[in-house]
N, C-alpha and C. Protein backbone atom coordinates (compact mmCIF):
# COMPACT_ATOMS: atom_id res chain seq x y z
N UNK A 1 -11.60 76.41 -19.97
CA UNK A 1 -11.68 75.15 -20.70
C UNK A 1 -11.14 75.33 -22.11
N UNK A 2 -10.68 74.42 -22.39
CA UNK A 2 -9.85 74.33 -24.10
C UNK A 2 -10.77 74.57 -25.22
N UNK A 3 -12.36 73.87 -24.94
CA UNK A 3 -13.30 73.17 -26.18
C UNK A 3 -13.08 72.15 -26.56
N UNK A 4 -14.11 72.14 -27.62
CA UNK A 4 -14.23 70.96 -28.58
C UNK A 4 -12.97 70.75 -29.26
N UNK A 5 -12.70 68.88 -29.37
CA UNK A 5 -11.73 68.43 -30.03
C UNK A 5 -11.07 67.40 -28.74
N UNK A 6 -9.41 67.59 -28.79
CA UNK A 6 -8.67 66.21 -28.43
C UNK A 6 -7.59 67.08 -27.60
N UNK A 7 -7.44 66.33 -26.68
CA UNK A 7 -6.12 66.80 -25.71
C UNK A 7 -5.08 65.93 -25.66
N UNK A 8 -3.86 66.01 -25.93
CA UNK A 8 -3.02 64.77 -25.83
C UNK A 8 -2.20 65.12 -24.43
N UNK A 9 -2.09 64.58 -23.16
CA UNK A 9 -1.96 65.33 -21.98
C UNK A 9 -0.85 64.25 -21.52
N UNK A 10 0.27 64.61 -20.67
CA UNK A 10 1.67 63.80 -20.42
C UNK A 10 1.86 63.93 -18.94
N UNK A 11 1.65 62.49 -18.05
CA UNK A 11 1.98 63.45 -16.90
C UNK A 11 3.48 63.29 -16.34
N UNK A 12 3.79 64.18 -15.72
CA UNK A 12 5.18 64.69 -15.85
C UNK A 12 5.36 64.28 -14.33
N UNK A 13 4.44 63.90 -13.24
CA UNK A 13 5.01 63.30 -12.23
C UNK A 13 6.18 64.50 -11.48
N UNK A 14 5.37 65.67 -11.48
CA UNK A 14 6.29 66.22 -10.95
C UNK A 14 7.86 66.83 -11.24
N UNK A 15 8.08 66.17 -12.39
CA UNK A 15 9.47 66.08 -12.57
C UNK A 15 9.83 66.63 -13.93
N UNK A 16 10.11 68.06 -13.81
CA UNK A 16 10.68 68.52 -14.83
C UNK A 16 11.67 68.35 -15.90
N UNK A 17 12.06 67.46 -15.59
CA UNK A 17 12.82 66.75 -16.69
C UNK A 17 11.74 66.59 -18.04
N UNK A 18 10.88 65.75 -17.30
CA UNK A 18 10.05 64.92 -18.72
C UNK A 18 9.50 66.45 -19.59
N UNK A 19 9.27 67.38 -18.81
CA UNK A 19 8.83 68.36 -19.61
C UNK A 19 9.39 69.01 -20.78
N UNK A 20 10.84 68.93 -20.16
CA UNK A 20 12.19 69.32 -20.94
C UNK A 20 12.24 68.20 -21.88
N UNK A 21 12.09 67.07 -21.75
CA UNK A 21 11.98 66.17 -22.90
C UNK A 21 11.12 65.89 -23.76
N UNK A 22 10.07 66.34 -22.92
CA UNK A 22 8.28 66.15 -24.28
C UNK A 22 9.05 67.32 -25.15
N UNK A 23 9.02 68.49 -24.85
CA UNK A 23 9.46 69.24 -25.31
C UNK A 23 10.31 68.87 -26.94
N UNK A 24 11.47 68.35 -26.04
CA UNK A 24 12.38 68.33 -27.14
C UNK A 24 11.91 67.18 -28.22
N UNK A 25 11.24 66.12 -27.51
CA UNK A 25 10.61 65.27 -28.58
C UNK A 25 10.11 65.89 -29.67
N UNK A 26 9.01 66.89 -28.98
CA UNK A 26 7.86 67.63 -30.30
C UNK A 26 8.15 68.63 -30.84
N UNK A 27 9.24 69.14 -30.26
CA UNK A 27 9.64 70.26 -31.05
C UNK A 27 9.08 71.31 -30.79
N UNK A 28 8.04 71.20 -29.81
CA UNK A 28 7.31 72.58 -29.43
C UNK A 28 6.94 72.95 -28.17
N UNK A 29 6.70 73.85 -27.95
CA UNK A 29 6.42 74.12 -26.44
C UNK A 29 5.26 73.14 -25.76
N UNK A 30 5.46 72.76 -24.50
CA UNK A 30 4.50 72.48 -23.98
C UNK A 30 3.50 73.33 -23.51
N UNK A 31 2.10 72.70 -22.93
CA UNK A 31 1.56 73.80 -21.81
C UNK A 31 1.38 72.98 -20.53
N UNK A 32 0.27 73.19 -19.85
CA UNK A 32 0.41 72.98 -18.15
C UNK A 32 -1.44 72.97 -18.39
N UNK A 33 -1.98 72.09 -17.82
CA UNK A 33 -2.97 71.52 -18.05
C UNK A 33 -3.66 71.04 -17.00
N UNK A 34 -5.01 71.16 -16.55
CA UNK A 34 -5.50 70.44 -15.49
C UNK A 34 -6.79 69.26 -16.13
N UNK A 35 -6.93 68.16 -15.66
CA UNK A 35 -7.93 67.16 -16.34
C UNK A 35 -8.71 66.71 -14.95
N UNK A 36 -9.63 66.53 -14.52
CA UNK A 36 -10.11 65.69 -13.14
C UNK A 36 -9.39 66.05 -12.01
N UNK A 37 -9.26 67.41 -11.96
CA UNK A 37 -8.38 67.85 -11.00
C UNK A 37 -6.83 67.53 -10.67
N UNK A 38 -6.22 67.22 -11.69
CA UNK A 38 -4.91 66.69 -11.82
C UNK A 38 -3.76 67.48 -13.23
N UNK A 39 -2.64 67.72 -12.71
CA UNK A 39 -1.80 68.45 -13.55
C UNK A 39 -0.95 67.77 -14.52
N UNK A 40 -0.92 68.48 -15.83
CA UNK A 40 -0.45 67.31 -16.36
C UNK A 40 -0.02 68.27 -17.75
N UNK A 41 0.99 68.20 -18.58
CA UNK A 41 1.27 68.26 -19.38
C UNK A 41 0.31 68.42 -20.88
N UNK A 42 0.44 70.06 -21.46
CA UNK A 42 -0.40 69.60 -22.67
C UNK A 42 0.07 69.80 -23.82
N UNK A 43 0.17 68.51 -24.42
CA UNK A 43 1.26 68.22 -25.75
C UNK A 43 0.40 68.83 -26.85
N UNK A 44 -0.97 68.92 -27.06
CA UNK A 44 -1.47 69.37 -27.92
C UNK A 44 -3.02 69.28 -27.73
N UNK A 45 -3.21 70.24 -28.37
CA UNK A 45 -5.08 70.33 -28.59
C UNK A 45 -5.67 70.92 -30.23
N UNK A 46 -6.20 69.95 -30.51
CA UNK A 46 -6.71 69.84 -31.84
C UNK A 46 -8.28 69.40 -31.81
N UNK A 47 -8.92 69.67 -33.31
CA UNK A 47 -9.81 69.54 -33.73
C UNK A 47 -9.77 68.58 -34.51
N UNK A 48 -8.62 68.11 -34.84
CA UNK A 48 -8.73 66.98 -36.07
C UNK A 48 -7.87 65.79 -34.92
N UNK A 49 -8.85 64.30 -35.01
CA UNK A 49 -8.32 63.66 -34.23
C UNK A 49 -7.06 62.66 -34.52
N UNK A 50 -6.83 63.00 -36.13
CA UNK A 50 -5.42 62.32 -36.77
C UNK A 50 -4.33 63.23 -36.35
N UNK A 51 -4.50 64.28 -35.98
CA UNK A 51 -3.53 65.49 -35.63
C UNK A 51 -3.02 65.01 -34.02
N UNK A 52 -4.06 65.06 -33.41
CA UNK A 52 -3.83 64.40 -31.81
C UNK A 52 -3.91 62.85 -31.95
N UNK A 53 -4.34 62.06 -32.67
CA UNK A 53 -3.40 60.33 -32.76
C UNK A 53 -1.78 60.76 -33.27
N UNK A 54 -1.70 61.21 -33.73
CA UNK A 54 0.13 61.45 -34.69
C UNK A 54 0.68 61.87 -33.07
N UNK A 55 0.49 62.92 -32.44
CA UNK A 55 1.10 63.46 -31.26
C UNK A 55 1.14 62.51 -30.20
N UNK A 56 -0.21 62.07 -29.93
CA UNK A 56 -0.25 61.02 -28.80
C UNK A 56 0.79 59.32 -29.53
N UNK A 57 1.28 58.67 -30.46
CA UNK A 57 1.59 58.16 -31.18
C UNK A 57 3.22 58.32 -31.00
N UNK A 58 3.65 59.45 -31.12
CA UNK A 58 5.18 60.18 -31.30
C UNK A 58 5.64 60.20 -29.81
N UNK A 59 4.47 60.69 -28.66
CA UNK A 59 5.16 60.35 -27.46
C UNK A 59 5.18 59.14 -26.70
N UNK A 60 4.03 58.01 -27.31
CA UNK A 60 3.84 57.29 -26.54
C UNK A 60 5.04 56.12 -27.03
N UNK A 61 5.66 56.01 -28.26
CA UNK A 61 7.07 55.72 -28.51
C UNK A 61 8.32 56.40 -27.56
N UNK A 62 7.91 57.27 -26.82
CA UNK A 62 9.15 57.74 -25.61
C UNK A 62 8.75 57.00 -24.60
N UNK A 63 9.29 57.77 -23.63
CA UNK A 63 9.43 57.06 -22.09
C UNK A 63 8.38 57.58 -21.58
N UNK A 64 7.03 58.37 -21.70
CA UNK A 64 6.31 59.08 -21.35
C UNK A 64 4.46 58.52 -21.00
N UNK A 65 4.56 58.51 -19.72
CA UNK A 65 2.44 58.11 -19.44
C UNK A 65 2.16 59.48 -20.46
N UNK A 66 1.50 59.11 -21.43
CA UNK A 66 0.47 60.14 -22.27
C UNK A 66 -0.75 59.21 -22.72
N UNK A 67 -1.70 59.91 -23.01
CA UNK A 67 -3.22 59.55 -23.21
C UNK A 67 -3.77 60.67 -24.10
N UNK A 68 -4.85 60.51 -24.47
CA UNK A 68 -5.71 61.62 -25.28
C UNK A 68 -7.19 61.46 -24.69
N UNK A 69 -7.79 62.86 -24.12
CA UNK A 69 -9.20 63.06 -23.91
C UNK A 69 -9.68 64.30 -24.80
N UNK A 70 -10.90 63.84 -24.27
CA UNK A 70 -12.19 65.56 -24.86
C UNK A 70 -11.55 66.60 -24.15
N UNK A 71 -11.13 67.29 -25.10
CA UNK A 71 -10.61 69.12 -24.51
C UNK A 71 -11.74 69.70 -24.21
N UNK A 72 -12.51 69.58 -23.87
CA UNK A 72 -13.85 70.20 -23.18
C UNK A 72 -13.78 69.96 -21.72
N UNK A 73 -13.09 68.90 -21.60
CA UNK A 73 -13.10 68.08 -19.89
C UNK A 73 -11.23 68.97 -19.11
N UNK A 74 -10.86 70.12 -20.19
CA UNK A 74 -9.43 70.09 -20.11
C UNK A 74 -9.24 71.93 -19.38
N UNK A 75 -8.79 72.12 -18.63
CA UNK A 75 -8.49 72.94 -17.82
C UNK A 75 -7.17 73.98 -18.32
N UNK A 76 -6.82 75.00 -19.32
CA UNK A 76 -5.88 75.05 -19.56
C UNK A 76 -5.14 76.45 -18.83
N UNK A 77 -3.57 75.86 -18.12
CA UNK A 77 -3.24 77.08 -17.15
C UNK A 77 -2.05 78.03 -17.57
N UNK A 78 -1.60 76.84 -18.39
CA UNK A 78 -0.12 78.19 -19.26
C UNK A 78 -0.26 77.48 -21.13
N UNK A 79 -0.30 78.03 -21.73
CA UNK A 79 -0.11 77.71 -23.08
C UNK A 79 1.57 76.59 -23.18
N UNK A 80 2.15 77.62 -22.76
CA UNK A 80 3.43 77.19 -22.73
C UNK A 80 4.17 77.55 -21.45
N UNK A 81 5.12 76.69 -21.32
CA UNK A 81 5.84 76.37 -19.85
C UNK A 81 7.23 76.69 -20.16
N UNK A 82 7.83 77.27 -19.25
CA UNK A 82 9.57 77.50 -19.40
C UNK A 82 10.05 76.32 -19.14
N UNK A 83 11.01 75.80 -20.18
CA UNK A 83 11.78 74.80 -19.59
C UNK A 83 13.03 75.34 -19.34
N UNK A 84 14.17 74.54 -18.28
CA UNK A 84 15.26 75.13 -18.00
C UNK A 84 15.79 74.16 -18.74
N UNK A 85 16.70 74.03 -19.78
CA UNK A 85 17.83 73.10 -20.05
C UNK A 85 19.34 72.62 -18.74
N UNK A 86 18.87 70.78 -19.18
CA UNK A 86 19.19 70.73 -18.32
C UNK A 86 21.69 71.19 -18.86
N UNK A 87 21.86 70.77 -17.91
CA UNK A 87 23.86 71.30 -18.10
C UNK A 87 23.81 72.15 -17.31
């Protein structure tokens, strides 16, 4: 489990693309995340919840399903994920 604080979580539907694009949106690595038994993208986990509104905020201006829950409820399986660029 992550802990206390905020998860901003993206689901990627399978499709590595969006990963490659959260990515490039935030400038930072993603990770790989489980919530209610479901996989999903983790754009960030914070303690301060203006830190995870700004993140959840920045993607939800993309093309991207993102949400924010309690990182206590958050399953975490890679910090960060390889993306392949796409070309």
């Amino acid at each position: 489990l992550l802990g206390p604080g905020y998860a901003v979580l993206v689901d990627y539907s399978d499709d590595p693309a969006i990963a490659a694009t959260a990515q490039q949106t935030l400038g930072t690595p993603v990770g790989l995340a489980v919530y209610q038994e479901q996989p999903y993208l983790l754009a960030i986990q914070s303690g301060d919840p203006q830190v995870a509104a700004s993140t959840l905020q920045t993607l939800s201006t993309g093309e991207f399903t993102v949400f924010m829950v309690n990182s206590s409820n958050v399953v975490l399986l890679s910090p960060a994920i390889a993306v392949i660029p796409e070309g």
